[in-house]
C-alpha atoms as a PDB file:
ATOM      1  CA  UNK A   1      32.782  48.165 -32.648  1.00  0.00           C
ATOM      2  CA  UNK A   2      29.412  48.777 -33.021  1.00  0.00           C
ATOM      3  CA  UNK A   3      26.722  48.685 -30.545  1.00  0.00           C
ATOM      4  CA  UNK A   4      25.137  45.751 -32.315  1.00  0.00           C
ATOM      5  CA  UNK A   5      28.287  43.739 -32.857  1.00  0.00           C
ATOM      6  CA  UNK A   6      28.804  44.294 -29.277  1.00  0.00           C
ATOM      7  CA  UNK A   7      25.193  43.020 -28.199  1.00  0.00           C
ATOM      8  CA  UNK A   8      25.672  39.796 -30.040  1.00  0.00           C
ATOM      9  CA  UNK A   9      28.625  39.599 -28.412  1.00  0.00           C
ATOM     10  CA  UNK A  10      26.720  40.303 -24.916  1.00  0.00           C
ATOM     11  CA  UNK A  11      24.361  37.540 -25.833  1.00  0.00           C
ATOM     12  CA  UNK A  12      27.255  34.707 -26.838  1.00  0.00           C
ATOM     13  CA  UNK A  13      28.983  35.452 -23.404  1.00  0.00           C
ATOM     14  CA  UNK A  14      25.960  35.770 -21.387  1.00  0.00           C
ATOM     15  CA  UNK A  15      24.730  31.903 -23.054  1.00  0.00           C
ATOM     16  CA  UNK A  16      28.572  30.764 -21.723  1.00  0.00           C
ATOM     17  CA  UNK A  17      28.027  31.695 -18.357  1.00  0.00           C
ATOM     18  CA  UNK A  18      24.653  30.567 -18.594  1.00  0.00           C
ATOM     19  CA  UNK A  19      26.133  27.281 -19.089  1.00  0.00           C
ATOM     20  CA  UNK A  20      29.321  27.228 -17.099  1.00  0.00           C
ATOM     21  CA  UNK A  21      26.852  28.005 -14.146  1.00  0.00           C
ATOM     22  CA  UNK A  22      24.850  25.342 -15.325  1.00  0.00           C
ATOM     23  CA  UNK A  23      27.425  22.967 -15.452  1.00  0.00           C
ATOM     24  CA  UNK A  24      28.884  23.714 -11.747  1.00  0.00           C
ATOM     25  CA  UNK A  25      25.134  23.567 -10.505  1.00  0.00           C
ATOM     26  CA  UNK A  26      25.223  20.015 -11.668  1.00  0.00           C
ATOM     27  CA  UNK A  27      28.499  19.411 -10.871  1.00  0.00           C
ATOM     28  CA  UNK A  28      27.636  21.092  -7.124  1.00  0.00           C
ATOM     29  CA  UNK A  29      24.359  18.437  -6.890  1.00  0.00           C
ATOM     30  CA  UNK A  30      26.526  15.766  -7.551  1.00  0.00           C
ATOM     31  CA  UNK A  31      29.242  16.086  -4.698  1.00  0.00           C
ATOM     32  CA  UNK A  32      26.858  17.516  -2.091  1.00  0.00           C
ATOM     33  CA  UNK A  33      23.342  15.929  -3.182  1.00  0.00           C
ATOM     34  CA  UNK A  34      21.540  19.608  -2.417  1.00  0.00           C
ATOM     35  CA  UNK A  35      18.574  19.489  -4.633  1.00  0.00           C
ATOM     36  CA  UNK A  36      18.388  23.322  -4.375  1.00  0.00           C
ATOM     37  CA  UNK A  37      21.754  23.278  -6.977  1.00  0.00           C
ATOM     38  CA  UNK A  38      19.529  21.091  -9.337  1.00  0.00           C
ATOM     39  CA  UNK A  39      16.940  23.604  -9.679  1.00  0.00           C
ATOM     40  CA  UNK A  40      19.243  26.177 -10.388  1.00  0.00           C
ATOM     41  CA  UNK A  41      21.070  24.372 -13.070  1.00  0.00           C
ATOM     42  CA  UNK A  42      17.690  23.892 -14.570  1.00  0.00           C
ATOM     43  CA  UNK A  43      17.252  27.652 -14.487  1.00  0.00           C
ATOM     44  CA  UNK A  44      20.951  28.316 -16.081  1.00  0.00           C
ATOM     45  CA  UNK A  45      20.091  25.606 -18.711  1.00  0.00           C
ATOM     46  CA  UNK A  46      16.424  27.452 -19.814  1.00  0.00           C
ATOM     47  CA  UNK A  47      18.632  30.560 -19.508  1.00  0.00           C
ATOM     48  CA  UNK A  48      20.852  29.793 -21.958  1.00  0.00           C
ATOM     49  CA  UNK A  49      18.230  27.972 -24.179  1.00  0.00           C
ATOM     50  CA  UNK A  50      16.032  31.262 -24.172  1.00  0.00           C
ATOM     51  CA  UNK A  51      19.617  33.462 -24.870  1.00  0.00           C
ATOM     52  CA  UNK A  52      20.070  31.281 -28.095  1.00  0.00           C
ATOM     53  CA  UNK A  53      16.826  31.691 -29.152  1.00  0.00           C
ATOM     54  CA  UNK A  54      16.861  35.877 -28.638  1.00  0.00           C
ATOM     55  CA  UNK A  55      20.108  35.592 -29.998  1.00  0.00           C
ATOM     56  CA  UNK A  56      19.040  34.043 -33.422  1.00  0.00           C
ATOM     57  CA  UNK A  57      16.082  35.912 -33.604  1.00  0.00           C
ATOM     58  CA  UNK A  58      18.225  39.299 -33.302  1.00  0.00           C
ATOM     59  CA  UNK A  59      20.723  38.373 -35.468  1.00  0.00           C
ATOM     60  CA  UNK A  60      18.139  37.667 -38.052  1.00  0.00           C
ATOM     61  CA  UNK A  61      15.940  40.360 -37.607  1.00  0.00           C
ATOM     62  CA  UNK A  62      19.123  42.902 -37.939  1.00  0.00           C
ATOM     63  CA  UNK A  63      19.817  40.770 -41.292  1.00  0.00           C
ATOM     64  CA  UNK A  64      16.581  41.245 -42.382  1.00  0.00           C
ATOM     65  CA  UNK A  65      16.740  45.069 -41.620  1.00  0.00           C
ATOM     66  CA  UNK A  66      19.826  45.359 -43.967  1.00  0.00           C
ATOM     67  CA  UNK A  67      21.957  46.574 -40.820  1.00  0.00           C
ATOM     68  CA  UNK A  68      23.849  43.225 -40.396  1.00  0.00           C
ATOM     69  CA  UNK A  69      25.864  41.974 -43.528  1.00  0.00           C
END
């Protein structure tokens, strides 16, 4: 595997856990009303927003370099 292949791969799992901590942040607010778990689920959400976005923009950029088929 190459170290590119394995950085896209980085960046898919990273946006999961991004969002699985998202969702139990929310899911946390919910059952114990702490407000504190609602700002971090917006955090996880922006998190995984911004990981999509570097994501794309890699995967394109190593397209447009010729080193991604």
């Amino acid at each position: 595997m190459s170290l590119k292949a394995f950085h896209i791969i980085f960046v898919i799992f990273s946006t999961l856990l991004a969002l699985g901590v998202g969702a139990w942040c929310v899911w946390v607010n919910l059952v114990d009303g702490a407000p504190v778990y609602l700002a971090g689920a917006v955090a996880s959400f922006a998190s995984a927003v911004a990981l999509v976005i570097y994501g794309v923009w890699f995967y394109r950029k190593m397209k447009r370099l010729r080193i991604i088929t």
